[in-house]
PDB file of N, CA and C in Angstrom:
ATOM      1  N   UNK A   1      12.504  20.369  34.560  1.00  0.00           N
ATOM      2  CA  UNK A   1      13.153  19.102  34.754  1.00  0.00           C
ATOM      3  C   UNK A   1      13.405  18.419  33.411  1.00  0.00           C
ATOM      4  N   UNK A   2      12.270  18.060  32.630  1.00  0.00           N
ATOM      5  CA  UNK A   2      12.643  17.943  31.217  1.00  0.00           C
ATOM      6  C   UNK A   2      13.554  18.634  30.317  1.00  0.00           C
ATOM      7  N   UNK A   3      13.536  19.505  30.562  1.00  0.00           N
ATOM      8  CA  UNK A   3      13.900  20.789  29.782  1.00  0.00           C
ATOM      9  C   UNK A   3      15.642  20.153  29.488  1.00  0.00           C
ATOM     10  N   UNK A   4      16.013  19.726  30.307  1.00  0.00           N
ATOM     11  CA  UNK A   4      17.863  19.733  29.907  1.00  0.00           C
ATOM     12  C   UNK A   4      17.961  18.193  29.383  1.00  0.00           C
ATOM     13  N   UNK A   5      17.097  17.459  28.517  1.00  0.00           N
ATOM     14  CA  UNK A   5      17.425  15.416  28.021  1.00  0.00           C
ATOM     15  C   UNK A   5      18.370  15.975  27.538  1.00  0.00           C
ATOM     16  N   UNK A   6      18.008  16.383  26.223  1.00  0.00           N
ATOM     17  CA  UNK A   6      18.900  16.652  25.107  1.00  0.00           C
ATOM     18  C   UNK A   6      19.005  15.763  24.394  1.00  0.00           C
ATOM     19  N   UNK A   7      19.750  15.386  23.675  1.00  0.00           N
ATOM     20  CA  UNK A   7      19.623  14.007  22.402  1.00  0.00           C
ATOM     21  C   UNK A   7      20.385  12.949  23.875  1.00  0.00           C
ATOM     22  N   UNK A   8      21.675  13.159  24.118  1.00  0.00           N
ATOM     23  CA  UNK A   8      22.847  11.849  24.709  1.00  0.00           C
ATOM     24  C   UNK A   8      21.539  11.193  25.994  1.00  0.00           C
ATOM     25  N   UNK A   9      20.663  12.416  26.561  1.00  0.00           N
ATOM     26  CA  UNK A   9      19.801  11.509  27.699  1.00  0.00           C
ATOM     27  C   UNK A   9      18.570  10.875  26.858  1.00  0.00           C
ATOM     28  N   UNK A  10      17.929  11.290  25.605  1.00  0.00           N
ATOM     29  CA  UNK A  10      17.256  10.421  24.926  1.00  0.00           C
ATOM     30  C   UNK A  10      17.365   9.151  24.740  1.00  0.00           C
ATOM     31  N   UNK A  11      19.126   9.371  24.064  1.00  0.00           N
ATOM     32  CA  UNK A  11      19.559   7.843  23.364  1.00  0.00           C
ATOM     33  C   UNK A  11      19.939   6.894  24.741  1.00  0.00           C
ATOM     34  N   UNK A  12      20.501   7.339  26.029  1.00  0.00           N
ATOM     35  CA  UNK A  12      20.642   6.868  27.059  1.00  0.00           C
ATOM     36  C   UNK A  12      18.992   6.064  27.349  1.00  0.00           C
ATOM     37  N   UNK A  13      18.581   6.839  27.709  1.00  0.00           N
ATOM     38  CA  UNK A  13      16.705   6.328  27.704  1.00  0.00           C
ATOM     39  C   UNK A  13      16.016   5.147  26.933  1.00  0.00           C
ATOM     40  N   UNK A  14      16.228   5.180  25.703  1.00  0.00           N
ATOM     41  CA  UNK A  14      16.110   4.271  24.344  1.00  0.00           C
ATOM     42  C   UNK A  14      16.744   2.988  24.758  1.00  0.00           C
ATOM     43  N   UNK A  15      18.279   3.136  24.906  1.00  0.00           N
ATOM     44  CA  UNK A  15      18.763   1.953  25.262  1.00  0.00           C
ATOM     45  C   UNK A  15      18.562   1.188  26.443  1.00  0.00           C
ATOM     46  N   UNK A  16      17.747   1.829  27.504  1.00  0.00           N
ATOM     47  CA  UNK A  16      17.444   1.285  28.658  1.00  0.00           C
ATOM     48  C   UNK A  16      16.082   0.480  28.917  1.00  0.00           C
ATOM     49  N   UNK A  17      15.440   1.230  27.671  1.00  0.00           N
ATOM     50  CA  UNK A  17      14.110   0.305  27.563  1.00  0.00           C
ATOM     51  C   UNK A  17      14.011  -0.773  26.735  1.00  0.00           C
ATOM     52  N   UNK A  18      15.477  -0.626  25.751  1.00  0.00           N
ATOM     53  CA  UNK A  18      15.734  -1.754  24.828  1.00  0.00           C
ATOM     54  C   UNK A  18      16.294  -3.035  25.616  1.00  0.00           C
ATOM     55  N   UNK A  19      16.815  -2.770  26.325  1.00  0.00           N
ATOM     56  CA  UNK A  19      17.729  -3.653  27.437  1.00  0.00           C
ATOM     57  C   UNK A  19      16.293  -4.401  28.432  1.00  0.00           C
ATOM     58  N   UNK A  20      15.459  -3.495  28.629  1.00  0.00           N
ATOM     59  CA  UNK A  20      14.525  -4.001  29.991  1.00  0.00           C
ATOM     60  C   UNK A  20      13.644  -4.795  28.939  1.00  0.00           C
ATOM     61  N   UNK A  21      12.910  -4.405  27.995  1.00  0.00           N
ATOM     62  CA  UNK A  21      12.108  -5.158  27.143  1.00  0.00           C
ATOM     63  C   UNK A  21      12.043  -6.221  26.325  1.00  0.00           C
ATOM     64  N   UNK A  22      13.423  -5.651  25.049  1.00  0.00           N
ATOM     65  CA  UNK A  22      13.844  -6.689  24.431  1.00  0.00           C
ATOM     66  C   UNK A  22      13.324  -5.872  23.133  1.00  0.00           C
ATOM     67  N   UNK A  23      14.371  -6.498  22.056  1.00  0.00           N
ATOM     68  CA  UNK A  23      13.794  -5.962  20.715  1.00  0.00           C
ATOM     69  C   UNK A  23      12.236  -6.176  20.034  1.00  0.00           C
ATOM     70  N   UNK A  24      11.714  -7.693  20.525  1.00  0.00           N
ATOM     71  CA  UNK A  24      10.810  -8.313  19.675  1.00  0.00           C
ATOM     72  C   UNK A  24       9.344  -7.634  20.974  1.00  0.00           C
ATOM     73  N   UNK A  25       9.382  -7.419  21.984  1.00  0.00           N
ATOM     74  CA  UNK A  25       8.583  -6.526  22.537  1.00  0.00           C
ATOM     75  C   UNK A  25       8.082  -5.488  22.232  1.00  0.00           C
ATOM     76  N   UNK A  26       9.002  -4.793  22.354  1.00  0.00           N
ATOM     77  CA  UNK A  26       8.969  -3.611  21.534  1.00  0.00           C
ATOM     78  C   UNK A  26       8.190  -3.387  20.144  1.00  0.00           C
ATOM     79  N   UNK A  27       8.868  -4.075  19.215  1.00  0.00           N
ATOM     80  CA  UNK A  27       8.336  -4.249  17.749  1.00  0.00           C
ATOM     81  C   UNK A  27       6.577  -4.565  17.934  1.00  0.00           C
ATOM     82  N   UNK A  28       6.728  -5.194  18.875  1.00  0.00           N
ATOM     83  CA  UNK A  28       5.434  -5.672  18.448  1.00  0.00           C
ATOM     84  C   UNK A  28       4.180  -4.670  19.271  1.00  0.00           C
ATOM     85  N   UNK A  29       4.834  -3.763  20.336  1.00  0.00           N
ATOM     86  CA  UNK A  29       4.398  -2.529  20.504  1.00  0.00           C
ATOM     87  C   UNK A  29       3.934  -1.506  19.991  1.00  0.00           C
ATOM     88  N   UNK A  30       5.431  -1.057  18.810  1.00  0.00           N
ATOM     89  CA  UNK A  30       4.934  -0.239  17.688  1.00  0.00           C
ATOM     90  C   UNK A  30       4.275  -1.035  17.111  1.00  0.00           C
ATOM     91  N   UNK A  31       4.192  -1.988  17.036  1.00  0.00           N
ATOM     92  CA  UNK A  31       2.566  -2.840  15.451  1.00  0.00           C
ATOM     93  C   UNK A  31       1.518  -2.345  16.522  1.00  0.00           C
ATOM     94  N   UNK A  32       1.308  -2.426  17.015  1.00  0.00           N
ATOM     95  CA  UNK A  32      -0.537  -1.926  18.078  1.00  0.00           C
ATOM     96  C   UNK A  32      -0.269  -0.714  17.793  1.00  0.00           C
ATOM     97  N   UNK A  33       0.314   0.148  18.527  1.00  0.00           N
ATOM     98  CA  UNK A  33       0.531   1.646  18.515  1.00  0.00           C
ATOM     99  C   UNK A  33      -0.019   1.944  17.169  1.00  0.00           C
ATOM    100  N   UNK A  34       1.037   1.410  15.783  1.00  0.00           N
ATOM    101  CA  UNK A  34       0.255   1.503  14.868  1.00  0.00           C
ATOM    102  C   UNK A  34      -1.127   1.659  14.132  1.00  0.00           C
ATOM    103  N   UNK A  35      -1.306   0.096  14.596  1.00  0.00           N
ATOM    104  CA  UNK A  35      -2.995   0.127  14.184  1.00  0.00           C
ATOM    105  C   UNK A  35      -3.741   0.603  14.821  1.00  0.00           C
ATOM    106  N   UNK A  36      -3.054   1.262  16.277  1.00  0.00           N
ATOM    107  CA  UNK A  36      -4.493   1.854  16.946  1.00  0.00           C
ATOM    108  C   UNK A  36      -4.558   3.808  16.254  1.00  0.00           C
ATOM    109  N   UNK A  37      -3.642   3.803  15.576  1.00  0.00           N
ATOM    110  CA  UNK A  37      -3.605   5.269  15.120  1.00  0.00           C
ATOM    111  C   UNK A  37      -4.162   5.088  13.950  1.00  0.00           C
ATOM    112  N   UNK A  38      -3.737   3.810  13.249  1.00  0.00           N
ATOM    113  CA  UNK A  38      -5.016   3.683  11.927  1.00  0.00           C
ATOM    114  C   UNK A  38      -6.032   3.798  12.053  1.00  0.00           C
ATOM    115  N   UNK A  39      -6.832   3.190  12.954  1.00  0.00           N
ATOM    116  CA  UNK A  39      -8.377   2.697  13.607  1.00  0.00           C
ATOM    117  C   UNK A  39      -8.758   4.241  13.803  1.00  0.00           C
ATOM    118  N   UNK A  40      -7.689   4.956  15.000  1.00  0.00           N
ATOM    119  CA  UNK A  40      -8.589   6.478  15.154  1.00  0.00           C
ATOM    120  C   UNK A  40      -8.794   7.214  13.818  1.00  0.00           C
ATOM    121  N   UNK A  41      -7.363   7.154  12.788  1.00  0.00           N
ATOM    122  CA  UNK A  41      -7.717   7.797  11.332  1.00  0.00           C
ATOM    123  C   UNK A  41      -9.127   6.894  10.601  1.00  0.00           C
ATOM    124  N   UNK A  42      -9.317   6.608  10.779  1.00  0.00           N
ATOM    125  CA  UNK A  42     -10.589   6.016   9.928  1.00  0.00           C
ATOM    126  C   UNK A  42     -11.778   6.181  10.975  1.00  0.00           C
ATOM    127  N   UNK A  43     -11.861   6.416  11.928  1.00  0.00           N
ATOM    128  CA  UNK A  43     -13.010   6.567  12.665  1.00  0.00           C
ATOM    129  C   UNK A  43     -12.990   8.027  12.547  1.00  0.00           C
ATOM    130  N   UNK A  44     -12.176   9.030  12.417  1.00  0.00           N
ATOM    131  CA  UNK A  44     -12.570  10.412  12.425  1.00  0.00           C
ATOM    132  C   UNK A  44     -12.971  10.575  11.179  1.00  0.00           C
ATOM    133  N   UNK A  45     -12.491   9.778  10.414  1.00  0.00           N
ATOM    134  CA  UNK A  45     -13.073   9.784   8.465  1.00  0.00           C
ATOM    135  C   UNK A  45     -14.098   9.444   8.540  1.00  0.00           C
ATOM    136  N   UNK A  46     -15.072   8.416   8.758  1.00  0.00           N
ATOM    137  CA  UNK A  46     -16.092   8.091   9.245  1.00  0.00           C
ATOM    138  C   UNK A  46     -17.035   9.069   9.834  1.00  0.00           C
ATOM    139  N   UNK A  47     -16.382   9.620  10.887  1.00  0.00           N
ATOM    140  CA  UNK A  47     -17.200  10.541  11.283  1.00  0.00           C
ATOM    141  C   UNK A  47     -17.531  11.730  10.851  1.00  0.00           C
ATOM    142  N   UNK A  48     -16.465  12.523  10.231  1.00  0.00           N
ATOM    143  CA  UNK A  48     -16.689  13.081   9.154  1.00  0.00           C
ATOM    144  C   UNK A  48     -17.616  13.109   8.008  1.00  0.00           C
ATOM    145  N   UNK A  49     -17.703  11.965   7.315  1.00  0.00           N
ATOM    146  CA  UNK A  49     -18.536  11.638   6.325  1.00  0.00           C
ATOM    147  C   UNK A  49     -20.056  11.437   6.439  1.00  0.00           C
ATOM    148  N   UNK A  50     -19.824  10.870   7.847  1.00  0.00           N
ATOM    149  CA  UNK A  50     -21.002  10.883   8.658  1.00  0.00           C
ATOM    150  C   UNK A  50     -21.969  12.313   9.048  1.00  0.00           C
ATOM    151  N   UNK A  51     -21.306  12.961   9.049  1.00  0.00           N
ATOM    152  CA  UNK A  51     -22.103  14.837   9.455  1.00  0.00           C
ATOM    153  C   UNK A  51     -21.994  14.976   7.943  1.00  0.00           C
ATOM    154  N   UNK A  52     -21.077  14.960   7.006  1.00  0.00           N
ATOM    155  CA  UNK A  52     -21.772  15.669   5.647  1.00  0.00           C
ATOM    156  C   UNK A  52     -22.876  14.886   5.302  1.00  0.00           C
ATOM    157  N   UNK A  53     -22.841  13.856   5.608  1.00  0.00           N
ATOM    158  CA  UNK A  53     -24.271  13.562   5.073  1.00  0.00           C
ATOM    159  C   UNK A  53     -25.264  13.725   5.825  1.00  0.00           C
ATOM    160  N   UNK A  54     -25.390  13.498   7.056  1.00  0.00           N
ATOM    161  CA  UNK A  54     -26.263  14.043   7.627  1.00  0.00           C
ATOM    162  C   UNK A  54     -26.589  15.531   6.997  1.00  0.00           C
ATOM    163  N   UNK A  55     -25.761  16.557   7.098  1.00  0.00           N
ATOM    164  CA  UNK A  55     -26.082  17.475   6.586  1.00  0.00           C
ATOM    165  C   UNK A  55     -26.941  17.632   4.848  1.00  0.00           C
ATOM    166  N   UNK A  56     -26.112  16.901   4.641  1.00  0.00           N
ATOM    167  CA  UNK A  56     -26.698  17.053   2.900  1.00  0.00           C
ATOM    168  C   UNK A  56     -28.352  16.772   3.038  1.00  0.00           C
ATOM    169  N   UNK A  57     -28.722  15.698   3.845  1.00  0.00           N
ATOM    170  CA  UNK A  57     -30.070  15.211   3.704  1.00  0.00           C
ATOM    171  C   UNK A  57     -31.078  16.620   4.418  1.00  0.00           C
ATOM    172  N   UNK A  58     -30.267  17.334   5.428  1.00  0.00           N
ATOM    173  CA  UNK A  58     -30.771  18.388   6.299  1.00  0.00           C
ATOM    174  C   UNK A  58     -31.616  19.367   5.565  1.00  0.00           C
ATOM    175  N   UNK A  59     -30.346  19.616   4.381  1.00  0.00           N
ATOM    176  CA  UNK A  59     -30.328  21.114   3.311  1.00  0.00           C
ATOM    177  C   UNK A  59     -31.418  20.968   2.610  1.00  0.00           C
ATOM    178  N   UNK A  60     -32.408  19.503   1.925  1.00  0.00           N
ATOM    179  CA  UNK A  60     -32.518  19.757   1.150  1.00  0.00           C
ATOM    180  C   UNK A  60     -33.877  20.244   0.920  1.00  0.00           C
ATOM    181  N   UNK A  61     -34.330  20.506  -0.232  1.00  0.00           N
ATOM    182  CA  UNK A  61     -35.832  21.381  -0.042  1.00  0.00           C
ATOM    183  C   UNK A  61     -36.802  20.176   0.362  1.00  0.00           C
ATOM    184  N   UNK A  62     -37.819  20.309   0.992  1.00  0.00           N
ATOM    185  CA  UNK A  62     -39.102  19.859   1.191  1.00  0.00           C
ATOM    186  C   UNK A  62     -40.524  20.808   1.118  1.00  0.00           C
ATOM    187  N   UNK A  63     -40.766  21.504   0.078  1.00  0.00           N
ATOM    188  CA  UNK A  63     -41.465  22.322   0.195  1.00  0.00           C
ATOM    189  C   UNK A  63     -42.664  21.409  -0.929  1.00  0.00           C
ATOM    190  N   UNK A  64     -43.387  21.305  -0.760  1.00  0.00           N
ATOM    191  CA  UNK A  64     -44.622  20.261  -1.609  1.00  0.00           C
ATOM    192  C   UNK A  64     -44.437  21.004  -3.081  1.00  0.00           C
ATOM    193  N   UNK A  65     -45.055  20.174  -3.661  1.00  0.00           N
ATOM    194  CA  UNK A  65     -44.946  20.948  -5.053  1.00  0.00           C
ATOM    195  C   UNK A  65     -46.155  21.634  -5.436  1.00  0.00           C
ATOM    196  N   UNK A  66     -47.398  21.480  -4.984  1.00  0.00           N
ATOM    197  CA  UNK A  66     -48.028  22.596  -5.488  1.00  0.00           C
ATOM    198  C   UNK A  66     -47.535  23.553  -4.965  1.00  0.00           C
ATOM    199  N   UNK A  67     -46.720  24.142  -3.651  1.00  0.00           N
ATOM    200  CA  UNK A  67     -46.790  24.898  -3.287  1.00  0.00           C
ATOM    201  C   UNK A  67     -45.885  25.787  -3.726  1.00  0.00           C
ATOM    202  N   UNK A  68     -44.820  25.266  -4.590  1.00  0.00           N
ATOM    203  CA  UNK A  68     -43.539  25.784  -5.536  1.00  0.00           C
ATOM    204  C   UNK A  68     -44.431  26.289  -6.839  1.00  0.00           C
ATOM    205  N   UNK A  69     -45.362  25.901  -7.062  1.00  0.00           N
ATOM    206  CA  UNK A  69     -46.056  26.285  -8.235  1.00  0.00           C
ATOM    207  C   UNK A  69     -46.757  27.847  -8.255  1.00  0.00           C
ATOM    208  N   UNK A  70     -46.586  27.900  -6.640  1.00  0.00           N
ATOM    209  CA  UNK A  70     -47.706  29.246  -6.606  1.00  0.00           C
ATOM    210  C   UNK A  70     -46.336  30.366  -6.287  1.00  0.00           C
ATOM    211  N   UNK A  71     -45.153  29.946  -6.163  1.00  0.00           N
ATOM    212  CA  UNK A  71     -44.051  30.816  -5.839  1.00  0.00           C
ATOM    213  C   UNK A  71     -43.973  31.169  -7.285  1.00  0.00           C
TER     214      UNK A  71
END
């Protein structure tokens, strides 16, 4: 069913939601849309940064030190 828009039923589409909404609706649609794709990019960065460090603290030696002395 999708399969046949093509560009002329896109731009048909576009203009129909421009007509039902209004320009300044819209706009201010894409501004959220926006920041909510910022918010997820920085929360997966976050989370990210979040497991390397976790990890880093994981790796590191804890072996007492006399006991490195007798290795």
């Amino acid at each position: 069913m999708l399969n046949n828009i093509g560009l002329p039923g896109l731009l048909l589409i576009a203009v129909v939601v421009l007509v039902l909404f209004g320009r300044g609706k819209i706009s201010s649609l894409m501004g959220e849309v926006g920041k909510g794709i910022t918010a997820f990019k920085r929360g997966v960065k976050d989370g990210a940064a979040e497991i390397e460090k976790k990890d880093d603290t994981a790796a590191r030696d804890v072996t007492p030190e006399a006991e490195k002395d007798k290795v």
